[in-house]
PDB file of N, CA and C in Angstrom:
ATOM      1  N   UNK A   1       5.261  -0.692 -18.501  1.00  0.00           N
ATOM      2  CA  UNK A   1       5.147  -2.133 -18.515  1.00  0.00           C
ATOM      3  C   UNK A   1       4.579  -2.537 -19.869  1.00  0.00           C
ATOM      4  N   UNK A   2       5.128  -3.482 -20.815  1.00  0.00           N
ATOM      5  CA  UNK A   2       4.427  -3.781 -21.733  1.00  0.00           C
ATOM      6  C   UNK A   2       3.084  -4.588 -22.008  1.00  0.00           C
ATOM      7  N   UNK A   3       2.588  -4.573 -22.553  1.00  0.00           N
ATOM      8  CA  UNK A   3       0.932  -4.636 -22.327  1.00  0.00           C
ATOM      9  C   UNK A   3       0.670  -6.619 -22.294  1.00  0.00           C
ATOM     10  N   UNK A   4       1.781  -7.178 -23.016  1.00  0.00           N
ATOM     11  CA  UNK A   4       1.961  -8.207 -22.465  1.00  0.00           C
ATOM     12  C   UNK A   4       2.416  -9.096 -21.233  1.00  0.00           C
ATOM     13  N   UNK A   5       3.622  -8.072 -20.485  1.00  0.00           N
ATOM     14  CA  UNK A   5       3.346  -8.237 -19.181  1.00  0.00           C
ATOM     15  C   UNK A   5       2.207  -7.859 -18.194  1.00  0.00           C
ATOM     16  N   UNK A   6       1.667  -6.572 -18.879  1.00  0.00           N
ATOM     17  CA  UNK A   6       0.579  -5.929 -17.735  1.00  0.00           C
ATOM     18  C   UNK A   6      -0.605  -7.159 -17.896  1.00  0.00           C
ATOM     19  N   UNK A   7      -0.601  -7.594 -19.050  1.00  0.00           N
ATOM     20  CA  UNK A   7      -2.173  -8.397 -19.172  1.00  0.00           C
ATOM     21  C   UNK A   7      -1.833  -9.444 -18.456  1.00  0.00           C
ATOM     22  N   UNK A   8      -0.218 -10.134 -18.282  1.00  0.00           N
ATOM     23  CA  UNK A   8      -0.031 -11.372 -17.384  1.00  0.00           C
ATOM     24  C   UNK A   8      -0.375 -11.260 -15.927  1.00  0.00           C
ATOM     25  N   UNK A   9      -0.348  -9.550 -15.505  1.00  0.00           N
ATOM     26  CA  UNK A   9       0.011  -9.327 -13.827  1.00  0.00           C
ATOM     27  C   UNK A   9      -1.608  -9.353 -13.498  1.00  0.00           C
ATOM     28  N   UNK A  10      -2.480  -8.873 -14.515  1.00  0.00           N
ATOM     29  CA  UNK A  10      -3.902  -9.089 -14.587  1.00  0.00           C
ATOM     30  C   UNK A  10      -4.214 -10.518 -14.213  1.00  0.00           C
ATOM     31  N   UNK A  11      -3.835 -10.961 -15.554  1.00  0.00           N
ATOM     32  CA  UNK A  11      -4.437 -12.551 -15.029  1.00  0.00           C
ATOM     33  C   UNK A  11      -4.200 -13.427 -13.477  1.00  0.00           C
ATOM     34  N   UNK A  12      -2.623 -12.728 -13.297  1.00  0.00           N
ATOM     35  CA  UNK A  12      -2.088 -14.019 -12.279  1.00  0.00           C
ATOM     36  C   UNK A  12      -3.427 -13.489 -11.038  1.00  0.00           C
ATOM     37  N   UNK A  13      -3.637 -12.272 -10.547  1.00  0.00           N
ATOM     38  CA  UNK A  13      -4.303 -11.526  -8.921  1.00  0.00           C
ATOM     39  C   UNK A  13      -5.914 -12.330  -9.465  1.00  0.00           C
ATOM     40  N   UNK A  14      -6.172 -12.406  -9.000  1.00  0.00           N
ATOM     41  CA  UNK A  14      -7.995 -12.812  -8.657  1.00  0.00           C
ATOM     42  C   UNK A  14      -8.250 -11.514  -8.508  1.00  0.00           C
ATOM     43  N   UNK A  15      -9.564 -11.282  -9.166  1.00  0.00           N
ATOM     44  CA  UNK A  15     -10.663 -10.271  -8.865  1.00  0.00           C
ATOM     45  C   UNK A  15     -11.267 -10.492  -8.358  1.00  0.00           C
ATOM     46  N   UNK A  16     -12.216  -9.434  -7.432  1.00  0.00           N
ATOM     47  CA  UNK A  16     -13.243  -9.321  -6.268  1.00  0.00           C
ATOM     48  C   UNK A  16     -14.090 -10.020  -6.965  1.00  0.00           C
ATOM     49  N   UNK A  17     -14.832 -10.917  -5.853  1.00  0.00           N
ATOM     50  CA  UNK A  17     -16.097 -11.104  -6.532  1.00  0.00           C
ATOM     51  C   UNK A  17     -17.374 -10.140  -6.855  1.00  0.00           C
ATOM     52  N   UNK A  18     -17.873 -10.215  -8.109  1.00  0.00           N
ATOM     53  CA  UNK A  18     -18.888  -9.157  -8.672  1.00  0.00           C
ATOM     54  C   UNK A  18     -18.165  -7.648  -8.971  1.00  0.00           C
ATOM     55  N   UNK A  19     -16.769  -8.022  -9.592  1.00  0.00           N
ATOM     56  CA  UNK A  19     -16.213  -6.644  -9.135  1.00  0.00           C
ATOM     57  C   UNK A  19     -16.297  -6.302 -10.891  1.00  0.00           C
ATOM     58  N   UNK A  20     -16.573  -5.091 -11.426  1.00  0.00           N
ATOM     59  CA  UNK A  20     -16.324  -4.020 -12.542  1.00  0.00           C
ATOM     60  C   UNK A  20     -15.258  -4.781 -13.292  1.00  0.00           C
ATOM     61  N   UNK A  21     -15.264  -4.700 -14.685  1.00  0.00           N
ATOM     62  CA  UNK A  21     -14.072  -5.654 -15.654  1.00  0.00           C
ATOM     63  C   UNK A  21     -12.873  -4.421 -15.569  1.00  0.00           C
ATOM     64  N   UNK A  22     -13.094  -3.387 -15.163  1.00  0.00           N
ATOM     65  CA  UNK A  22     -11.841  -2.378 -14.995  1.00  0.00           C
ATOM     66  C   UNK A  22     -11.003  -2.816 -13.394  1.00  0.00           C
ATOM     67  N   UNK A  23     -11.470  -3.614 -12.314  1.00  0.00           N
ATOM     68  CA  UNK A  23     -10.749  -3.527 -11.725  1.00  0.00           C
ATOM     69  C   UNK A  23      -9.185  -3.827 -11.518  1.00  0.00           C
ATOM     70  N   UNK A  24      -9.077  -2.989 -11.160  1.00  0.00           N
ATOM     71  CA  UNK A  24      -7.490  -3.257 -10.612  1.00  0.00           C
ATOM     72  C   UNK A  24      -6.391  -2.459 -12.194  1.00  0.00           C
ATOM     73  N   UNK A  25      -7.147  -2.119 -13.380  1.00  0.00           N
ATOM     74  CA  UNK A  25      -6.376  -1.932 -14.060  1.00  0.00           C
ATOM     75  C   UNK A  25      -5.965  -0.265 -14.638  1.00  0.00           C
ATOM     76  N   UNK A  26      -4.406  -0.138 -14.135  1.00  0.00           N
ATOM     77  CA  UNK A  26      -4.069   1.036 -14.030  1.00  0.00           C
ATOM     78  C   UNK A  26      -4.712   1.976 -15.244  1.00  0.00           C
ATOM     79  N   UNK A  27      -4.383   1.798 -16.269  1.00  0.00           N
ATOM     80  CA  UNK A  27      -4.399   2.704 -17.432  1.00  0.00           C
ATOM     81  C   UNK A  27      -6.213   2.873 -17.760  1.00  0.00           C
ATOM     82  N   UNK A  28      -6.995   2.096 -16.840  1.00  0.00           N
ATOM     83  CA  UNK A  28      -8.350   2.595 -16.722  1.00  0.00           C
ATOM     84  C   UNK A  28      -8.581   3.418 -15.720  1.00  0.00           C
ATOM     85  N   UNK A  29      -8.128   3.077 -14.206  1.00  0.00           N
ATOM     86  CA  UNK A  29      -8.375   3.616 -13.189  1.00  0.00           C
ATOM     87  C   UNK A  29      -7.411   4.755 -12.441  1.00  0.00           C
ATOM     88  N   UNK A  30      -6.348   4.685 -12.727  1.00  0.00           N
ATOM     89  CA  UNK A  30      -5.731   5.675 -12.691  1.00  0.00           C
ATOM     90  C   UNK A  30      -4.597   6.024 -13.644  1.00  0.00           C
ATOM     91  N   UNK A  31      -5.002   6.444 -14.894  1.00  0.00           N
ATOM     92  CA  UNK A  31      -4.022   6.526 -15.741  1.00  0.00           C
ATOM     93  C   UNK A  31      -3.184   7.755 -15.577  1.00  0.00           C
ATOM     94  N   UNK A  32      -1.645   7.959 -15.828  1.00  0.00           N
ATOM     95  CA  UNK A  32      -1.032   9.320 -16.036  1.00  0.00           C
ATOM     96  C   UNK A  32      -1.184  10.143 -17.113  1.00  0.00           C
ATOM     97  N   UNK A  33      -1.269  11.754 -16.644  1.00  0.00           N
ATOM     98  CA  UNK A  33      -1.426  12.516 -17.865  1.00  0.00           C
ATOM     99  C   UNK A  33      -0.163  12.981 -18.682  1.00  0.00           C
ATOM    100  N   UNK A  34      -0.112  13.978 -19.120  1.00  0.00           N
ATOM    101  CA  UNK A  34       1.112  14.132 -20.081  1.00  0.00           C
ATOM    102  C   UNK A  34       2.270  14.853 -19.111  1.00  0.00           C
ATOM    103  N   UNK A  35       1.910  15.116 -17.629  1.00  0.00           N
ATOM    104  CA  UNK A  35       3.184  14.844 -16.897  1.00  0.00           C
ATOM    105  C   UNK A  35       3.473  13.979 -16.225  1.00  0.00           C
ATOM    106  N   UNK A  36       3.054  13.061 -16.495  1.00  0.00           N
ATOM    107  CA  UNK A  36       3.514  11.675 -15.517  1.00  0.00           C
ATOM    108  C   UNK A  36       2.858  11.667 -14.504  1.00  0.00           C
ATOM    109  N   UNK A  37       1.826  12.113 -13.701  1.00  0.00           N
ATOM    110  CA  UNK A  37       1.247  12.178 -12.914  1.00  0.00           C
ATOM    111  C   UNK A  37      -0.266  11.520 -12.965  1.00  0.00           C
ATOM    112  N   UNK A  38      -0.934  10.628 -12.147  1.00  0.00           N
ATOM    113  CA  UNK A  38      -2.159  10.016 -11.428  1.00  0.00           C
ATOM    114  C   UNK A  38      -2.939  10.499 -11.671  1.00  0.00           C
ATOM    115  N   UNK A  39      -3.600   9.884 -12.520  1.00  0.00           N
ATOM    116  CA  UNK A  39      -5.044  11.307 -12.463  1.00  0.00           C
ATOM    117  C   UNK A  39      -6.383  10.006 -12.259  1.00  0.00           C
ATOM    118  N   UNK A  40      -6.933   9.917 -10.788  1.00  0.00           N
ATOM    119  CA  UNK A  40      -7.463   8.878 -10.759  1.00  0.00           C
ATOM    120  C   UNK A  40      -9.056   9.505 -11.257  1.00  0.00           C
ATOM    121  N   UNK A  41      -9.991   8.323 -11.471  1.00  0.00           N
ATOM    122  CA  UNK A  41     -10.911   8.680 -12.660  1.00  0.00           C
ATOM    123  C   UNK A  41     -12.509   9.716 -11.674  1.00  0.00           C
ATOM    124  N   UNK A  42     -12.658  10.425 -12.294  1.00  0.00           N
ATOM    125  CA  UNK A  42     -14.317  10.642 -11.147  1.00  0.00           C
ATOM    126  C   UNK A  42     -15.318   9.715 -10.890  1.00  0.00           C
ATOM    127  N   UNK A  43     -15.396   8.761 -12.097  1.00  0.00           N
ATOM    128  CA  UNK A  43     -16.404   8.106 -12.246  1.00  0.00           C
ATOM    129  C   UNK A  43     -16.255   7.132 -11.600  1.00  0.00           C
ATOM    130  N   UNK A  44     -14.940   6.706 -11.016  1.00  0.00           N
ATOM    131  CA  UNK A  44     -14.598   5.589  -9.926  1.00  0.00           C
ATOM    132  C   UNK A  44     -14.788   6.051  -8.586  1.00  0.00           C
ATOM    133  N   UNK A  45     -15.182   7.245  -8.151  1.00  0.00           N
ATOM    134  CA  UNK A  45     -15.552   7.641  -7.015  1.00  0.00           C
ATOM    135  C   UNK A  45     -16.698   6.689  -6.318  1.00  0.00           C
ATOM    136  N   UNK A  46     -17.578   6.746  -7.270  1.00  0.00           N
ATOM    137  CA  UNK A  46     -19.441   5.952  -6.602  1.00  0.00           C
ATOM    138  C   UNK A  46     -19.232   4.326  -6.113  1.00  0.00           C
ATOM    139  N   UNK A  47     -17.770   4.158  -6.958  1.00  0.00           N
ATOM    140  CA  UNK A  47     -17.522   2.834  -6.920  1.00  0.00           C
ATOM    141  C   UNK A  47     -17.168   1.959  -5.551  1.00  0.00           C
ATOM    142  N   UNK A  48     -18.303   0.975  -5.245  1.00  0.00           N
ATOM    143  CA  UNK A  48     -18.041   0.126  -4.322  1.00  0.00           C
ATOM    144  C   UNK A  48     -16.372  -0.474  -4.423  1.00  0.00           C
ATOM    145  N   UNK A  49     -15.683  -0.572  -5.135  1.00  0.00           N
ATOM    146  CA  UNK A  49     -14.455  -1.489  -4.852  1.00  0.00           C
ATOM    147  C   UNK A  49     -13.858  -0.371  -5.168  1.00  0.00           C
ATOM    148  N   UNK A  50     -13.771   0.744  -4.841  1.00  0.00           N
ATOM    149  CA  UNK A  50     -12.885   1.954  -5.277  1.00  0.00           C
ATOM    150  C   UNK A  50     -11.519   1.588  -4.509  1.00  0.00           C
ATOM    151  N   UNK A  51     -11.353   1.943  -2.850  1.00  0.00           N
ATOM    152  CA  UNK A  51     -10.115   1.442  -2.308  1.00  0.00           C
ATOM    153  C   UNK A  51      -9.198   0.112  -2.662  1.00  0.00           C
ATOM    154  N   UNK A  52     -10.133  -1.027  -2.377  1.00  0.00           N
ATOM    155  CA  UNK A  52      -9.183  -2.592  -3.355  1.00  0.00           C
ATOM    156  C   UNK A  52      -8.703  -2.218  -4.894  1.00  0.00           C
ATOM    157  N   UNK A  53      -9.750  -1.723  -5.867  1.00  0.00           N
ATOM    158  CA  UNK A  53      -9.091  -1.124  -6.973  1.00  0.00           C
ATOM    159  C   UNK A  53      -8.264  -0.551  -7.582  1.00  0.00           C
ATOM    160  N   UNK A  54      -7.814   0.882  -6.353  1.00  0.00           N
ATOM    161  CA  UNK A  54      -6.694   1.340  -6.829  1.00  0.00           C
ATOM    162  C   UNK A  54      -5.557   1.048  -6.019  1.00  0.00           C
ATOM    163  N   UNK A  55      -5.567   0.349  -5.241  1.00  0.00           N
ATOM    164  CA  UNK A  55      -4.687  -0.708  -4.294  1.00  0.00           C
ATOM    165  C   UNK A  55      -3.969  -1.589  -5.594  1.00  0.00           C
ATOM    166  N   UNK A  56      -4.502  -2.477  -6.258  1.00  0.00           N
ATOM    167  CA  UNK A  56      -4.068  -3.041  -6.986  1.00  0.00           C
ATOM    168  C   UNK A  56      -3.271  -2.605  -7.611  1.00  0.00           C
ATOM    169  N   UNK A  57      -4.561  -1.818  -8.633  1.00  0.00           N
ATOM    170  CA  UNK A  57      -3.649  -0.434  -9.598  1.00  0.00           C
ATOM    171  C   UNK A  57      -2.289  -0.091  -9.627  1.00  0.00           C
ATOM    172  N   UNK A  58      -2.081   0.403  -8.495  1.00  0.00           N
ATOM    173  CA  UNK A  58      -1.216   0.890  -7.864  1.00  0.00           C
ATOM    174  C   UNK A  58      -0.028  -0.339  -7.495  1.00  0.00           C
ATOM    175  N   UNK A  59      -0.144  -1.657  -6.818  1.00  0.00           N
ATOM    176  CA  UNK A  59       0.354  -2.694  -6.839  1.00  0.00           C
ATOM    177  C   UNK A  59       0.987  -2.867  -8.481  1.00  0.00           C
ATOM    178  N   UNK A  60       0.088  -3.075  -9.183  1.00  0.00           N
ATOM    179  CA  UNK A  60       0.659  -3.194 -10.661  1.00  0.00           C
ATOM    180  C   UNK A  60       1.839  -2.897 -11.048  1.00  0.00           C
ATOM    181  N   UNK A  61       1.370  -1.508 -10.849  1.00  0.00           N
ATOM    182  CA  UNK A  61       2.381  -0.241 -11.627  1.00  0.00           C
ATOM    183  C   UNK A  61       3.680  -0.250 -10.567  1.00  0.00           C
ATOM    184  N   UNK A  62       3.390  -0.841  -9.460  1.00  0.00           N
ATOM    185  CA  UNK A  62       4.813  -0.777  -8.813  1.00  0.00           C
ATOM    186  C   UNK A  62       5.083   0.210  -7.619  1.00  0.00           C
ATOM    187  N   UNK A  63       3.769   1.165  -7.233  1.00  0.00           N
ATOM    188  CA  UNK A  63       3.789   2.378  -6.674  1.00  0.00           C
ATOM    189  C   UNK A  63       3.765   1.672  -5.093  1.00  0.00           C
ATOM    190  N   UNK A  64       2.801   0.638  -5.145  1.00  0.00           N
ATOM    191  CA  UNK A  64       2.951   0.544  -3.555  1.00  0.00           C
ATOM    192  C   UNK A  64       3.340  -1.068  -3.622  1.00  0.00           C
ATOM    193  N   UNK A  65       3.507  -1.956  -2.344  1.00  0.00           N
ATOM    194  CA  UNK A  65       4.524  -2.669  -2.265  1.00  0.00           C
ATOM    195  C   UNK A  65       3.037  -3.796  -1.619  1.00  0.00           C
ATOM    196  N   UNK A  66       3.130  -5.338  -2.070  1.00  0.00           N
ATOM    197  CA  UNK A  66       2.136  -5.879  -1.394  1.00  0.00           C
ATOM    198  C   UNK A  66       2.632  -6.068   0.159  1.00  0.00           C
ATOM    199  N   UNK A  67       1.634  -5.881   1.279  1.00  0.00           N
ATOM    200  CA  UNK A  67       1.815  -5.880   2.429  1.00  0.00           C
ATOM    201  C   UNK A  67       2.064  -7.130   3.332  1.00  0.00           C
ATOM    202  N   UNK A  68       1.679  -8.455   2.338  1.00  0.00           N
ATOM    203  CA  UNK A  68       1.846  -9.460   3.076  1.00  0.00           C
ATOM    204  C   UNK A  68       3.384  -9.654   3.138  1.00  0.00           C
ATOM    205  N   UNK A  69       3.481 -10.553   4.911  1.00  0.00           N
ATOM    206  CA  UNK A  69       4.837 -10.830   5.231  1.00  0.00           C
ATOM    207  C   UNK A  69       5.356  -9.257   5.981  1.00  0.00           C
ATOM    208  N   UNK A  70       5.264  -8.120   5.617  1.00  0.00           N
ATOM    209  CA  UNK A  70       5.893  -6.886   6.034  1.00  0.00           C
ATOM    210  C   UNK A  70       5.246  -6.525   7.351  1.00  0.00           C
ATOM    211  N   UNK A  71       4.108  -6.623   6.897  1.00  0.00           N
ATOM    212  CA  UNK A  71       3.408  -6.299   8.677  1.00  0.00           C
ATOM    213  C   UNK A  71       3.968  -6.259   9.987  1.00  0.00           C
ATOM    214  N   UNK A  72       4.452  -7.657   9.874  1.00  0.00           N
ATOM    215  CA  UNK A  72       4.634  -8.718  10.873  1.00  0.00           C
ATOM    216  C   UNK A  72       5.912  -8.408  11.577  1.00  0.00           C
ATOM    217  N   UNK A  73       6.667  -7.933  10.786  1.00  0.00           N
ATOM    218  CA  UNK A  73       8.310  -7.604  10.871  1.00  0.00           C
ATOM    219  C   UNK A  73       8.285  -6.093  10.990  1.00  0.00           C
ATOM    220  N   UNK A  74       7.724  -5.318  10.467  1.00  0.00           N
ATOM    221  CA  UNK A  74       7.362  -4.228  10.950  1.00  0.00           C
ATOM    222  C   UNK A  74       6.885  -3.953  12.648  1.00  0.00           C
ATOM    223  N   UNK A  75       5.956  -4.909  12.950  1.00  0.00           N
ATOM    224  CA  UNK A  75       5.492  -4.877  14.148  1.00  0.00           C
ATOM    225  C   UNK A  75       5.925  -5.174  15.014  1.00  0.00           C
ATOM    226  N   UNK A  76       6.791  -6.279  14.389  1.00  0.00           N
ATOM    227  CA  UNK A  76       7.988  -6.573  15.902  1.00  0.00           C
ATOM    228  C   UNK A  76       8.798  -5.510  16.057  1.00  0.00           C
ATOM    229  N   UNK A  77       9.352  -5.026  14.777  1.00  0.00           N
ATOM    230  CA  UNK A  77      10.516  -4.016  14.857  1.00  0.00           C
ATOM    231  C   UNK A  77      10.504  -3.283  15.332  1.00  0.00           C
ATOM    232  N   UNK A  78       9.126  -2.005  15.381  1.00  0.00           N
ATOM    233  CA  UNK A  78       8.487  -1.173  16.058  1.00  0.00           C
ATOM    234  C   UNK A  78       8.222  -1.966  17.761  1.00  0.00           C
ATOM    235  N   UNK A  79       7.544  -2.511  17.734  1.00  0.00           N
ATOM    236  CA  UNK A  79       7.340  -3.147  19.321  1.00  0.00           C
ATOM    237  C   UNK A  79       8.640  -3.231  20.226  1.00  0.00           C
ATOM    238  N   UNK A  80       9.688  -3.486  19.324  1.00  0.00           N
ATOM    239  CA  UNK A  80      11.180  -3.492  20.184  1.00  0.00           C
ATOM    240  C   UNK A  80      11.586  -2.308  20.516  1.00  0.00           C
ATOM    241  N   UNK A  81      11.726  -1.302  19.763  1.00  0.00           N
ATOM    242  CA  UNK A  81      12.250  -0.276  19.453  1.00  0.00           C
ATOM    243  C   UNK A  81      11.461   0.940  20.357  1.00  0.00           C
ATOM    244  N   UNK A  82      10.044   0.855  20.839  1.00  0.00           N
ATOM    245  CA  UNK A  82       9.357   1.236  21.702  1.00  0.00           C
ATOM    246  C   UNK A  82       9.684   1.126  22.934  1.00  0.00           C
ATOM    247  N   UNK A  83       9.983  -0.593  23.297  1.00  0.00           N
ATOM    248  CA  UNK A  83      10.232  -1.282  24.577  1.00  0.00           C
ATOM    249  C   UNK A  83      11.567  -0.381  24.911  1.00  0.00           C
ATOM    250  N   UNK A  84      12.564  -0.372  24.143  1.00  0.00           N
ATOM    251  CA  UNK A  84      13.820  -0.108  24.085  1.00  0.00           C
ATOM    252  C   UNK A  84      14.481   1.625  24.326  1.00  0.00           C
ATOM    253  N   UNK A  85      13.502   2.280  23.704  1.00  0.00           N
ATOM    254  CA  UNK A  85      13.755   3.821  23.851  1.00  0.00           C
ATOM    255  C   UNK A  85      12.253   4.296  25.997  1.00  0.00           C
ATOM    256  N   UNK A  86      11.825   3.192  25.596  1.00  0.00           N
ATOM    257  CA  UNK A  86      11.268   3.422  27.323  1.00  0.00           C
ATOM    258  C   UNK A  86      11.799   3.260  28.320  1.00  0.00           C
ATOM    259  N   UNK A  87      12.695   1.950  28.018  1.00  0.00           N
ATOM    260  CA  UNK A  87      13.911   1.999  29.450  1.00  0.00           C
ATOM    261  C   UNK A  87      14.761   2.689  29.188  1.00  0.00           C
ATOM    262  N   UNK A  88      15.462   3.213  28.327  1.00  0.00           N
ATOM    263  CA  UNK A  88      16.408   4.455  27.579  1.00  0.00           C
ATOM    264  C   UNK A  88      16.176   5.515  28.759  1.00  0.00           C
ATOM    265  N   UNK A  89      14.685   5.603  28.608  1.00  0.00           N
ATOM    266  CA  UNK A  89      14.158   7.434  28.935  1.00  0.00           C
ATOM    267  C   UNK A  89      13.679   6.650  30.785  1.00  0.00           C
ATOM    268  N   UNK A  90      13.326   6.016  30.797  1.00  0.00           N
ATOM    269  CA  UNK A  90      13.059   5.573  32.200  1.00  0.00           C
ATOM    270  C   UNK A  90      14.409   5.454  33.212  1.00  0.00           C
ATOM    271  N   UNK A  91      15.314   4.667  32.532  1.00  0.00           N
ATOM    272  CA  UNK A  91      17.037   5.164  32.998  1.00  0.00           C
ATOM    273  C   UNK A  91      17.192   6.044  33.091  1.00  0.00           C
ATOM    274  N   UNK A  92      17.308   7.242  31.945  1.00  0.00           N
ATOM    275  CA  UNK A  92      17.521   8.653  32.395  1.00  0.00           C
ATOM    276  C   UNK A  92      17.098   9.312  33.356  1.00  0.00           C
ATOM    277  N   UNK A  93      16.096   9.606  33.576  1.00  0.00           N
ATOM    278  CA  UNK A  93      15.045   9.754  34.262  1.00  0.00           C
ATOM    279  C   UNK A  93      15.650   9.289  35.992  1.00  0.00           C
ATOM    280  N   UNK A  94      15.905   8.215  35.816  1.00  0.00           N
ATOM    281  CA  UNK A  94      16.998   8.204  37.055  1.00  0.00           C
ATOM    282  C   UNK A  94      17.544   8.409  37.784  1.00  0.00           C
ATOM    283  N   UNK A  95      18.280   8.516  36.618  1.00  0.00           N
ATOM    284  CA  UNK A  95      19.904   9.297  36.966  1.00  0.00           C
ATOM    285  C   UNK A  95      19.652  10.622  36.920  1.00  0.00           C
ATOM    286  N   UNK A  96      18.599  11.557  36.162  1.00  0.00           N
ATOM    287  CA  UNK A  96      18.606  12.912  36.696  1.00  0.00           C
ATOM    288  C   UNK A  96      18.020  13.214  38.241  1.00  0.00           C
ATOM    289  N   UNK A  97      17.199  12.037  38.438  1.00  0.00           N
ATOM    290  CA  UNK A  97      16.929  12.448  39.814  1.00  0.00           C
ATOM    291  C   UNK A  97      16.649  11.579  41.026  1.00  0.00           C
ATOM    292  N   UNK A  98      18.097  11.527  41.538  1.00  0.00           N
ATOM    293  CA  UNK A  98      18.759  10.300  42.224  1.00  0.00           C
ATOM    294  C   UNK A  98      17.975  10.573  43.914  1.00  0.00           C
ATOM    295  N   UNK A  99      17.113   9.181  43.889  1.00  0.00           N
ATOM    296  CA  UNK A  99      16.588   9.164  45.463  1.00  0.00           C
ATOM    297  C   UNK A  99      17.710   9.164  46.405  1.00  0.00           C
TER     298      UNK A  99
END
């Protein structure tokens, strides 16, 4: 991402309140090493906003997806699909063993 977009994706998110001037920003908190790979920091371990931090981070860079709106549709989808494979197996169930 160029450092002029990354500094825009900075500005647009709100930071925690009282939160570290590194939050949320990848190439502090979890930067890649020379194989492309995460190398999140030690010193962010002690850190109170450690989870929201590299949530972001991670949001930034594109790795994980923001959750709002998905939940919701997820939960129905799953909730159907539950309902749906129970009368499946409750039918069967049935018919293998006819009163």
């Amino acid at each position: 991402m160029p450092e002029s977009a990354n500094q825009e994706a900075r500005e647009a998110i709100p930071e925690n309140e009282g939160s570290p001037p590194c939050f949320g920003d990848p190439n502090r908190v979890c930067p890649k090493d020379d194989d492309g790979f995460i190398q999140p920091q030690a010193a962010c371990v002690s850190c109170e906003f450690l989870r929201s931090c590299l949530q972001q981070a991670l949001r930034q860079v594109g790795l994980i997806s923001d959750p709002s709106g998905q939940c919701h549709l997820v939960s129905k989808t799953t909730h159907f699909l539950k309902r749906w494979s129970n009368k499946k197996l409750a039918g069967k169930d049935s018919q293998d063993h006819p009163t």
